[in-house]
C-alpha atoms as a PDB file:
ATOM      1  CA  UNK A   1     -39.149  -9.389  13.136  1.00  0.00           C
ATOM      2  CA  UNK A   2     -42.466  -9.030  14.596  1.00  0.00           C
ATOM      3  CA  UNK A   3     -43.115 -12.838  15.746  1.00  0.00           C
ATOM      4  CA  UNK A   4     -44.562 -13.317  19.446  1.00  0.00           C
ATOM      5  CA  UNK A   5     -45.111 -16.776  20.938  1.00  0.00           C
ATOM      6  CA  UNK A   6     -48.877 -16.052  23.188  1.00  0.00           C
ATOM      7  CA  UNK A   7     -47.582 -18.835  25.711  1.00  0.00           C
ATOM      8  CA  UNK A   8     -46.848 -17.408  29.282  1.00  0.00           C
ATOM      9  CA  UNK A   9     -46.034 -20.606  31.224  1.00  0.00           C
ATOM     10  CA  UNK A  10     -43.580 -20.361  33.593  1.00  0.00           C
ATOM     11  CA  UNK A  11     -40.413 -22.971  32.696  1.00  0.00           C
ATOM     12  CA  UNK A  12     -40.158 -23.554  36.750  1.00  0.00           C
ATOM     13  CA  UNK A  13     -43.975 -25.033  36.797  1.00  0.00           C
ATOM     14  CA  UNK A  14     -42.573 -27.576  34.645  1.00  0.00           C
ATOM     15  CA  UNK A  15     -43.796 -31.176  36.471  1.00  0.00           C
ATOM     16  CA  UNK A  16     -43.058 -34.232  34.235  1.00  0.00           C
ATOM     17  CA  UNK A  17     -45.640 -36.349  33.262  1.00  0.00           C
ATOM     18  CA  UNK A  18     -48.123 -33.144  33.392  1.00  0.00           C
ATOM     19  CA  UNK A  19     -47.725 -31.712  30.257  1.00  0.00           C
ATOM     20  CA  UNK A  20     -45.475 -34.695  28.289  1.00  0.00           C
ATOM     21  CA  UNK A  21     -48.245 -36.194  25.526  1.00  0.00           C
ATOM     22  CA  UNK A  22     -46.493 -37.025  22.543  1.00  0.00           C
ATOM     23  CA  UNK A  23     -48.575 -38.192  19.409  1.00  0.00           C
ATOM     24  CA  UNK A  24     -47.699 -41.970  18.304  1.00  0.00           C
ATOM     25  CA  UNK A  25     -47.734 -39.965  14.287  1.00  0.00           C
ATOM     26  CA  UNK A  26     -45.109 -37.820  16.139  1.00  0.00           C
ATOM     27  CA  UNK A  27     -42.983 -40.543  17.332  1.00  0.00           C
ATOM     28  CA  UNK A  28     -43.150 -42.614  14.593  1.00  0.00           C
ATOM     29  CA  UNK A  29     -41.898 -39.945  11.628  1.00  0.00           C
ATOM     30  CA  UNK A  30     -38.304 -39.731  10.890  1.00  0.00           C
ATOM     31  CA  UNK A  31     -36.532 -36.522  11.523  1.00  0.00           C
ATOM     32  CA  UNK A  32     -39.528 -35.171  14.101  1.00  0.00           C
ATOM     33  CA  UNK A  33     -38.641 -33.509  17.019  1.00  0.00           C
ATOM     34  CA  UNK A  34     -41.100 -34.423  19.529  1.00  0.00           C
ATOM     35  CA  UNK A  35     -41.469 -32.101  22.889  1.00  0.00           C
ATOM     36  CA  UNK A  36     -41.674 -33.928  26.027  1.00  0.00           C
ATOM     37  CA  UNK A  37     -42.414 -29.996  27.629  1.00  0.00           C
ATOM     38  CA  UNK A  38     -45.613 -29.053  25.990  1.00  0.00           C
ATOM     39  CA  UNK A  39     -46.873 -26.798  26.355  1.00  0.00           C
ATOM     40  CA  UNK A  40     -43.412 -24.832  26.489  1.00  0.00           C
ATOM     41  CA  UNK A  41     -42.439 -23.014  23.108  1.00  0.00           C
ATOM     42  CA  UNK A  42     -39.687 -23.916  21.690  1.00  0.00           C
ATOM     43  CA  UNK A  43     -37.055 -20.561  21.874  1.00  0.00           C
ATOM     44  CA  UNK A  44     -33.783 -21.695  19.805  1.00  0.00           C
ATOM     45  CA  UNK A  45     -31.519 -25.130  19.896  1.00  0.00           C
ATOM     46  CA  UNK A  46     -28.200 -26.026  20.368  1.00  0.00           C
ATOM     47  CA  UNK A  47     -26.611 -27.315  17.336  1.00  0.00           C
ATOM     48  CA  UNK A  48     -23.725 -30.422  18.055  1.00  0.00           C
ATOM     49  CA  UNK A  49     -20.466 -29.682  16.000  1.00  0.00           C
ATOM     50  CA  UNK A  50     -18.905 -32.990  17.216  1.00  0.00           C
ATOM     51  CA  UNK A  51     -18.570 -35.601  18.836  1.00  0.00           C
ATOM     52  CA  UNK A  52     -22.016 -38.017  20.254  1.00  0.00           C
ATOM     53  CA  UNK A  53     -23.940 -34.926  19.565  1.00  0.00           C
ATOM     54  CA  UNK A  54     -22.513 -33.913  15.595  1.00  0.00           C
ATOM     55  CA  UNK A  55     -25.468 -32.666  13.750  1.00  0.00           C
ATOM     56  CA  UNK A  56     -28.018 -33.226  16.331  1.00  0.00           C
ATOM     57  CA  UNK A  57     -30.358 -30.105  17.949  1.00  0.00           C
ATOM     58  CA  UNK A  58     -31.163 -30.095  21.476  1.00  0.00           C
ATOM     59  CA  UNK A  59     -34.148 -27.877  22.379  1.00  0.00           C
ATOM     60  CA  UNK A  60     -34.130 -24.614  24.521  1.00  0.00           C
ATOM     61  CA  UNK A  61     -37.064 -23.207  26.219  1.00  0.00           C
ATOM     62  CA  UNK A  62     -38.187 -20.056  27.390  1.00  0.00           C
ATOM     63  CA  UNK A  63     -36.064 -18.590  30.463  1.00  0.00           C
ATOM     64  CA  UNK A  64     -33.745 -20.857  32.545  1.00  0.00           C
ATOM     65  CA  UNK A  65     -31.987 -24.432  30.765  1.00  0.00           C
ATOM     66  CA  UNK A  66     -29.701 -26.270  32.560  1.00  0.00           C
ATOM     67  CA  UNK A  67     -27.018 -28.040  30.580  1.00  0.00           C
ATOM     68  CA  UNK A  68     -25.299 -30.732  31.641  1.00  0.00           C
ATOM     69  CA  UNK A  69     -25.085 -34.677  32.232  1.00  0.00           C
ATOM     70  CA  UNK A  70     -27.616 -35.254  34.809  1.00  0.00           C
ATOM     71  CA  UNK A  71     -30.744 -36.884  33.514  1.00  0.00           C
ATOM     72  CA  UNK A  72     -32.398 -33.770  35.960  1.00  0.00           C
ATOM     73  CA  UNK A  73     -31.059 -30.885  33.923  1.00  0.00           C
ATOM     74  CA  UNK A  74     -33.299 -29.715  30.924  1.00  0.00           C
ATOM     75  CA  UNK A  75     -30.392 -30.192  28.078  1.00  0.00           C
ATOM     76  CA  UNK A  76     -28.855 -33.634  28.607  1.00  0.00           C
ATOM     77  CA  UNK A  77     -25.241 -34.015  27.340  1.00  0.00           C
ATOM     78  CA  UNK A  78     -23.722 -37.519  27.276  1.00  0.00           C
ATOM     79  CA  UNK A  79     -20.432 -36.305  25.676  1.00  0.00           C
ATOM     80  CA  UNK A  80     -17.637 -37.041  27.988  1.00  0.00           C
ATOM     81  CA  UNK A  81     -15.903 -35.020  30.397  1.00  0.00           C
ATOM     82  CA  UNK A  82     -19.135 -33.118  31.174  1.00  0.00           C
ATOM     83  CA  UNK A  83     -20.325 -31.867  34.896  1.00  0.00           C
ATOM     84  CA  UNK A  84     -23.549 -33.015  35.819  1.00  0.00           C
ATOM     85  CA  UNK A  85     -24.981 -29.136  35.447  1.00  0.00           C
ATOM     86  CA  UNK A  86     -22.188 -27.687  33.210  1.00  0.00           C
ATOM     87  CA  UNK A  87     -23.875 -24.671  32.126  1.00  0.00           C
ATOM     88  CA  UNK A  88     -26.945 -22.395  32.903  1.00  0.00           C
ATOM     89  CA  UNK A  89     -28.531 -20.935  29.805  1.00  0.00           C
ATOM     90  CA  UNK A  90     -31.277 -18.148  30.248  1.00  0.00           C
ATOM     91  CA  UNK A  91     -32.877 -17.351  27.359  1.00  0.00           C
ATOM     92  CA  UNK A  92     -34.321 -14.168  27.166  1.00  0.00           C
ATOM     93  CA  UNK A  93     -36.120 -13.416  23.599  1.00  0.00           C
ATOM     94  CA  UNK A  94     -36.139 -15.447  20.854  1.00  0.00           C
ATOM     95  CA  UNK A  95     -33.055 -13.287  19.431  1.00  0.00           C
ATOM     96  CA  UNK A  96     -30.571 -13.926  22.752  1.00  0.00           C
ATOM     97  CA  UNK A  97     -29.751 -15.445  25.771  1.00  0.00           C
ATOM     98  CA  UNK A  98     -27.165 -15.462  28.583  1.00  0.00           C
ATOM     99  CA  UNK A  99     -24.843 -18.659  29.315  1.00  0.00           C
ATOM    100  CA  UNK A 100     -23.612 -18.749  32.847  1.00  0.00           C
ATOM    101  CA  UNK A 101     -21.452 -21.365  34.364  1.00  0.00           C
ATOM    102  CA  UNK A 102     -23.252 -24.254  36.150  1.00  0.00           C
ATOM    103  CA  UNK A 103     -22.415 -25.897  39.526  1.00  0.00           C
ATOM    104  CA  UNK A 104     -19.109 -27.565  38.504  1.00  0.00           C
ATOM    105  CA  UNK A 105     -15.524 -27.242  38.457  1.00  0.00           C
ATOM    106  CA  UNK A 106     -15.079 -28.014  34.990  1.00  0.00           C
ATOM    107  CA  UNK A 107     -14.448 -25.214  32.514  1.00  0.00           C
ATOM    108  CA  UNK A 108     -17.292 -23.755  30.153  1.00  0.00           C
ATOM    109  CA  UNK A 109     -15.560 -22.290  26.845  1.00  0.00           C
ATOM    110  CA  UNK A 110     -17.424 -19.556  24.835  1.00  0.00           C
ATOM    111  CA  UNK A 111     -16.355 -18.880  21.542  1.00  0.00           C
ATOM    112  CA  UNK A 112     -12.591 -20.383  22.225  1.00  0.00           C
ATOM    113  CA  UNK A 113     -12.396 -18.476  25.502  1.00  0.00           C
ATOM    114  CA  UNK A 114     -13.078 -19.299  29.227  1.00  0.00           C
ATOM    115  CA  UNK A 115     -16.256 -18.068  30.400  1.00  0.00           C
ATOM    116  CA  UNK A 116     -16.585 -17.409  34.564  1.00  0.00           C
ATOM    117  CA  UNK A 117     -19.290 -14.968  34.482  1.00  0.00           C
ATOM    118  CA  UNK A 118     -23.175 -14.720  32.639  1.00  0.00           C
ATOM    119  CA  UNK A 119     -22.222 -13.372  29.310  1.00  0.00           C
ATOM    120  CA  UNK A 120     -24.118 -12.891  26.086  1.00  0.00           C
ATOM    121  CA  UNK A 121     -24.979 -15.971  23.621  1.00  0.00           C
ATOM    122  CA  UNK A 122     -25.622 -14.703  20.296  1.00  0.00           C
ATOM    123  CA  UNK A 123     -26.684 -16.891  16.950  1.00  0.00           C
ATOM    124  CA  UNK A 124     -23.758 -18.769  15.837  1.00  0.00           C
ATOM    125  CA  UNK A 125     -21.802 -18.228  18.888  1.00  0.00           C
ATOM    126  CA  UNK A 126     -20.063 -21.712  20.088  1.00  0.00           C
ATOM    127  CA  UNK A 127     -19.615 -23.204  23.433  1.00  0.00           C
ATOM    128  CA  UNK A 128     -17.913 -26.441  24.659  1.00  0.00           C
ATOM    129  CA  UNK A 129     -18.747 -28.031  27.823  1.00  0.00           C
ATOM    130  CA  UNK A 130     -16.338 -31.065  28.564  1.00  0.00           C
ATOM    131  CA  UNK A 131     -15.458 -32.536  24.664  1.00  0.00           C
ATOM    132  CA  UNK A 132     -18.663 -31.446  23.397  1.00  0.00           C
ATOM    133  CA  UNK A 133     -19.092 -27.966  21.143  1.00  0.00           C
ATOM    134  CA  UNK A 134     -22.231 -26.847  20.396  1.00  0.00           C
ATOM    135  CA  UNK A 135     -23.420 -23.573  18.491  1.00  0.00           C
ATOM    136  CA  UNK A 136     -26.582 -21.456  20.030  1.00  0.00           C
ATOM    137  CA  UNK A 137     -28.988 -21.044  17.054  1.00  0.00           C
ATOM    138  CA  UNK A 138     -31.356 -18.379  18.036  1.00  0.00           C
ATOM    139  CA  UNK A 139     -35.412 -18.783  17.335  1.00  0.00           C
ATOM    140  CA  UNK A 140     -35.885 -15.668  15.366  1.00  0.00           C
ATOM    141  CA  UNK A 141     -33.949 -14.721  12.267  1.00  0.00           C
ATOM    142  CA  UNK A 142     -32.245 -11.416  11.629  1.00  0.00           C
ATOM    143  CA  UNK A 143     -30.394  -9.831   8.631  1.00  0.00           C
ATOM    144  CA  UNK A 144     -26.920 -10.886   9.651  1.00  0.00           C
ATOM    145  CA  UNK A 145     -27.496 -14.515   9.675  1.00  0.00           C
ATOM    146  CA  UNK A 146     -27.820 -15.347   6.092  1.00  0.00           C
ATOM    147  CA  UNK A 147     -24.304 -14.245   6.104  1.00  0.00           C
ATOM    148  CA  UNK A 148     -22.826 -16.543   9.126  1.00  0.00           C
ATOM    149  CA  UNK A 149     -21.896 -19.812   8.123  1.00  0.00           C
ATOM    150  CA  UNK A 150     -22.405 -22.446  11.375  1.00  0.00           C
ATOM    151  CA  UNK A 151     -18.808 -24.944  11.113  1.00  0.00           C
ATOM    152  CA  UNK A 152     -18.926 -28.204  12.031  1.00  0.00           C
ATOM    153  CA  UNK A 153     -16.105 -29.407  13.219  1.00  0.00           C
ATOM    154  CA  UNK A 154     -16.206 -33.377  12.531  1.00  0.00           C
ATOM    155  CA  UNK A 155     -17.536 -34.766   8.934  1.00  0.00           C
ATOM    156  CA  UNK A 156     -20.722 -36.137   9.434  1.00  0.00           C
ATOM    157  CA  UNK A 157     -21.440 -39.657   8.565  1.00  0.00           C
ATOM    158  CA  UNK A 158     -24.531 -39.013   6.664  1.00  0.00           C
ATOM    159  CA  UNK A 159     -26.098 -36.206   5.533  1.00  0.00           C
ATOM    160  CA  UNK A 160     -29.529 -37.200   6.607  1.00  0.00           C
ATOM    161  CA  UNK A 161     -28.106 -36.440  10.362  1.00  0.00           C
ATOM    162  CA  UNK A 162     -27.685 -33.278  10.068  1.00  0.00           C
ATOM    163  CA  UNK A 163     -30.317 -30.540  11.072  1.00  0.00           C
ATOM    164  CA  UNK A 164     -30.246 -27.213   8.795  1.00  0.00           C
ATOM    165  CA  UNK A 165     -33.307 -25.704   9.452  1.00  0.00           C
ATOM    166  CA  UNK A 166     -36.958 -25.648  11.515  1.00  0.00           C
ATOM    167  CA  UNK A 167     -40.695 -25.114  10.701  1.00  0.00           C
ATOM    168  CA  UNK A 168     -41.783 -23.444  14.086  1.00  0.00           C
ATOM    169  CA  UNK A 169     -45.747 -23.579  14.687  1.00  0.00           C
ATOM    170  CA  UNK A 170     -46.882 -20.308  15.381  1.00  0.00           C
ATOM    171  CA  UNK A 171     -50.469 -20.899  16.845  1.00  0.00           C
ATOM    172  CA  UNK A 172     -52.561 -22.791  18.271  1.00  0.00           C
ATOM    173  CA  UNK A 173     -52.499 -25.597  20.722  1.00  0.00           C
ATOM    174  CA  UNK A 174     -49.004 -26.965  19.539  1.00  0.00           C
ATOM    175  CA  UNK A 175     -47.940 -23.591  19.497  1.00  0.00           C
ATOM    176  CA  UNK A 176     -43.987 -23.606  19.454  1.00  0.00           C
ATOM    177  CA  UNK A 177     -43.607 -26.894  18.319  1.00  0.00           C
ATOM    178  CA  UNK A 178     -40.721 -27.536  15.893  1.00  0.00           C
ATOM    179  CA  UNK A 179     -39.967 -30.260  13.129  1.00  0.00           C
ATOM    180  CA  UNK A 180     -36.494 -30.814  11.886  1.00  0.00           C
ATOM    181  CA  UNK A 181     -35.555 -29.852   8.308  1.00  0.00           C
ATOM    182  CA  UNK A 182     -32.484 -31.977   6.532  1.00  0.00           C
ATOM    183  CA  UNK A 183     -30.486 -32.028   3.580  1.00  0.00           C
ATOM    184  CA  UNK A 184     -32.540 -32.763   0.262  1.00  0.00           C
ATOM    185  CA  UNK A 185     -35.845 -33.527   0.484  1.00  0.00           C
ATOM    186  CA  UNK A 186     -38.367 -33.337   3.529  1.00  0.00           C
ATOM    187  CA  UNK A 187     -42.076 -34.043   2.642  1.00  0.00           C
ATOM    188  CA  UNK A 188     -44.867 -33.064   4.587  1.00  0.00           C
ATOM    189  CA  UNK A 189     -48.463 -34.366   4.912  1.00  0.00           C
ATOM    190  CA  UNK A 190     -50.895 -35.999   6.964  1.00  0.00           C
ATOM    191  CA  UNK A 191     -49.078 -39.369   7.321  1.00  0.00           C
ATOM    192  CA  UNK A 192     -47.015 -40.765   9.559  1.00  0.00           C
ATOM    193  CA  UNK A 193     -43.597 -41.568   8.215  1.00  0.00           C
ATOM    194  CA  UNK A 194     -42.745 -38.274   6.383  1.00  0.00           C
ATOM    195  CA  UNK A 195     -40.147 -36.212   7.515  1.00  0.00           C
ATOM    196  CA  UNK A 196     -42.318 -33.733   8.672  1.00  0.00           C
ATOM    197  CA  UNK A 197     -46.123 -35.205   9.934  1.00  0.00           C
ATOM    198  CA  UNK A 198     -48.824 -32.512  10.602  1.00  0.00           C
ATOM    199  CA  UNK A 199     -52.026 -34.296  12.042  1.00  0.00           C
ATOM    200  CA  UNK A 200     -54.109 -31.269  10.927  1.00  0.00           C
ATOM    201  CA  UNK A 201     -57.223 -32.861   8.524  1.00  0.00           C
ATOM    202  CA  UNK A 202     -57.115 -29.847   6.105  1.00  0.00           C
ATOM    203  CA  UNK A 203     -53.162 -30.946   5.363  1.00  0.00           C
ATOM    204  CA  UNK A 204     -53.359 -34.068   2.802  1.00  0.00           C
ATOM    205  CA  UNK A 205     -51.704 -37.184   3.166  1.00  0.00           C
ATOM    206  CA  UNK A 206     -48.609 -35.622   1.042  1.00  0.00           C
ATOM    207  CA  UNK A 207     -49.242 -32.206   0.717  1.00  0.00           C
ATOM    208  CA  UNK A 208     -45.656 -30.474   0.151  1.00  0.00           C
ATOM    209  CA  UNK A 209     -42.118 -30.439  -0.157  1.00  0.00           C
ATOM    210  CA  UNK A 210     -39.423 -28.386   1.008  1.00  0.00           C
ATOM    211  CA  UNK A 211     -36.186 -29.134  -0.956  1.00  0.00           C
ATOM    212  CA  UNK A 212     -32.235 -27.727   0.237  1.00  0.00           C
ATOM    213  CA  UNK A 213     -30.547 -27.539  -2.435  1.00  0.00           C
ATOM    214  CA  UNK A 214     -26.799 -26.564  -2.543  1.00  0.00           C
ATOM    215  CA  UNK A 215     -27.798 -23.036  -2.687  1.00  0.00           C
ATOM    216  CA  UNK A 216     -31.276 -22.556  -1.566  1.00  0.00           C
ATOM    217  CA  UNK A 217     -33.835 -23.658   0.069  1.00  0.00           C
ATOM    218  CA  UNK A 218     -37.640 -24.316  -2.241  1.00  0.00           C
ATOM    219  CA  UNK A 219     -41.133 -25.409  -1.383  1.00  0.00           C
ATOM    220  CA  UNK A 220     -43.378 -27.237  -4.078  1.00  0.00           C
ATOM    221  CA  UNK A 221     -46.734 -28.571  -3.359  1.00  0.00           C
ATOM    222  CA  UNK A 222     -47.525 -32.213  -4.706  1.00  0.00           C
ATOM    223  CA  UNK A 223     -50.304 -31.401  -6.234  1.00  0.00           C
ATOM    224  CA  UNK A 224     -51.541 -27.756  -7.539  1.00  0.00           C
ATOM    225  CA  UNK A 225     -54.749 -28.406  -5.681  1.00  0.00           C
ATOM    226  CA  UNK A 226     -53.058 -28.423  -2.158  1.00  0.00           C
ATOM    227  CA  UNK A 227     -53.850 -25.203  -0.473  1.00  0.00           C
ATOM    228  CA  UNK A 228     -49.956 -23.227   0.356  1.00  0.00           C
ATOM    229  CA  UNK A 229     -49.398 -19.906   1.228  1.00  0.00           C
ATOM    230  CA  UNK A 230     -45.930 -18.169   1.677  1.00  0.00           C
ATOM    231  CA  UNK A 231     -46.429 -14.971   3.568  1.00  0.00           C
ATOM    232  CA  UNK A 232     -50.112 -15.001   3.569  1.00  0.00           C
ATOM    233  CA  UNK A 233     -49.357 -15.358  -0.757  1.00  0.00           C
ATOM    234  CA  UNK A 234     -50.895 -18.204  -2.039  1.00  0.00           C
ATOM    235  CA  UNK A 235     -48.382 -20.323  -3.897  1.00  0.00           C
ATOM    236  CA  UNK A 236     -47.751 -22.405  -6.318  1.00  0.00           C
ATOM    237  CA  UNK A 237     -43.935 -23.389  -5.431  1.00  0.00           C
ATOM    238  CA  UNK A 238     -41.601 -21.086  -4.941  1.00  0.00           C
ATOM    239  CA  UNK A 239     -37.691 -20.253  -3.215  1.00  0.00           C
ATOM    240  CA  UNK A 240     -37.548 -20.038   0.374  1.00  0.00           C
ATOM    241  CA  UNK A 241     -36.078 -17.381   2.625  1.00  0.00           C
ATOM    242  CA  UNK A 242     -34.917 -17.567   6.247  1.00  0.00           C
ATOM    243  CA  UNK A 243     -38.141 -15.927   8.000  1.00  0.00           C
ATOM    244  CA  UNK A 244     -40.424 -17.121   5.679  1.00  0.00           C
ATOM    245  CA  UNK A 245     -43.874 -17.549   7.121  1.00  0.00           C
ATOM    246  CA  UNK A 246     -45.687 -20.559   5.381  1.00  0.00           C
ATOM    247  CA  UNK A 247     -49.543 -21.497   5.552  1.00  0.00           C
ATOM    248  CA  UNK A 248     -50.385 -25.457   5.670  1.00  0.00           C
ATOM    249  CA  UNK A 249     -53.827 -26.449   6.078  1.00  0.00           C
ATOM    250  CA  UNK A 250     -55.231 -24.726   9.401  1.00  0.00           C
ATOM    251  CA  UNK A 251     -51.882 -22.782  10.631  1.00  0.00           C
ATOM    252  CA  UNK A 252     -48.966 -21.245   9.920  1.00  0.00           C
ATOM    253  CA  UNK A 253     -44.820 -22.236  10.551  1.00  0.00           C
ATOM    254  CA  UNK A 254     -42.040 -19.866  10.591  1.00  0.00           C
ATOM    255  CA  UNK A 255     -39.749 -21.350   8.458  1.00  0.00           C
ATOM    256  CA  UNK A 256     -35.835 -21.386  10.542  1.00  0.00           C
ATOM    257  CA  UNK A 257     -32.511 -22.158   8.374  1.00  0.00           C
ATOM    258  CA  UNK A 258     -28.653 -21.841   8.864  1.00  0.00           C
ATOM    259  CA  UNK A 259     -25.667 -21.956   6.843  1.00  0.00           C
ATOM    260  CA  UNK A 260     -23.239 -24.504   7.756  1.00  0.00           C
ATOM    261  CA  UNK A 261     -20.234 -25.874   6.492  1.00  0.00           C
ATOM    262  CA  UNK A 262     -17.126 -28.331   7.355  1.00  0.00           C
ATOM    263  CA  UNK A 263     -13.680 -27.040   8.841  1.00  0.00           C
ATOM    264  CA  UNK A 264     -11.919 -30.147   7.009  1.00  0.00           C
END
């Protein structure tokens, strides 16, 4: 897949309170998944299969991410039994990373094994860092993943909790932000309180809806008028696959999804 983020920032020039703007529309619409990095691109999450963290993604950013429970590293865990820098993640591409041990004496597990050295972190491996598992979910899509199934382990208390799936901006100034997609319905517009708030003035106040259904994923605009283009195809609702690029008002989202399912 041919998708290149243009941002070159360095993760280490990082300095809080520099590049940490968060729009009050942001804030204020359920399921959003405001950055407090800008102008870092986001470059895959980690995906909580139990415990505080079930259903929940935590951001990963280009090149090095602590994990850990010290408010200082750049994933924040607050399950128990977790060092304060548990793990080291270095993301390469938007396809893989590398998960290293951090500076602690507690164990990392990948994939049901111990872990001591950097080794590979493909989508849908799992890790566990104290009592908390977590599955990498890579940025890009490829062939294979519509065919791994991401287990929690816990049941969730409500569906609505649960992230599935990503629009990813693509250009522009927000360039890497992500929203969160749920279960069911998640409408989009130009108003604060959707699932999914785009302060662009060519999106209108409800301008589309993407839909998971049981076996797919759809997108239907709310009214025929409402400019949408899947794949640079103009559209008048259609099915959704994992990849998907998607045109709303003045830019354009990859659109990110996983299978998941329940181990009880």
């Amino acid at each position: 897949m041919n998708i290149q983020f243009q941002h070159t920032n360095d993760p280490h020039d990082y300095k809080p309170g520099i590049s940490s703007q968060v729009d009050e529309g942001l804030a204020l619409s359920r399921g959003q998944n405001p950055s407090v990095r800008f102008p870092l691109a986001t470059s895959g999450w980690l995906l909580g299969l139990n415990g505080i963290h079930l259903g929940e993604d935590l951001r990963l950013y280009p090149g090095i991410n602590t994990v850990g429970s010290s408010a200082h590293c750049d994933v924040v865990v607050t399950a128990p039994n977790v060092g304060r820098q548990h793990a080291v993640i270095d993301v390469i591409s938007g396809e893989s990373a590398i998960i290293s041990p951090g500076s602690t004496h507690r164990p990392l597990i990948l994939n049901e094994h111990p872990c001591a050295n950097p080794s590979p972190l493909c989508h849908g491996d799992t890790f566990q860092v104290g009592e908390q598992l977590f599955a990498y979910i890579s940025l890009l899509p490829a062939s294979a993943d519509d065919r791994r199934t991401i287990f929690f382990q816990e049941r969730l208390p409500s569906r609505n909790l649960c992230t599935v799936g990503w629009l990813v901006e693509l250009a522009g100034s927000r360039e890497g932000r992500d929203f969160r997609l749920f279960p069911g319905e998640n409408r989009i517009g130009n108003q604060p309180g959707l699932e999914i708030f785009l302060s662009d003035p060519e999106v209108n106040s409800r301008h589309c809806v993407i839909t998971r259904h049981p076996d797919n994923w759809t997108i239907v605009p709310v009214s025929v008028t409402d400019p949408l283009f899947v794949n640079g195809v103009p559209s008048t609702g259609t099915a959704l696959q994992n990849g998907d690029i998607l045109g709303l008002g003045q830019r354009e989202y990859l659109f990110r999804t996983i299978k998941v399912g329940l181990t009880i």
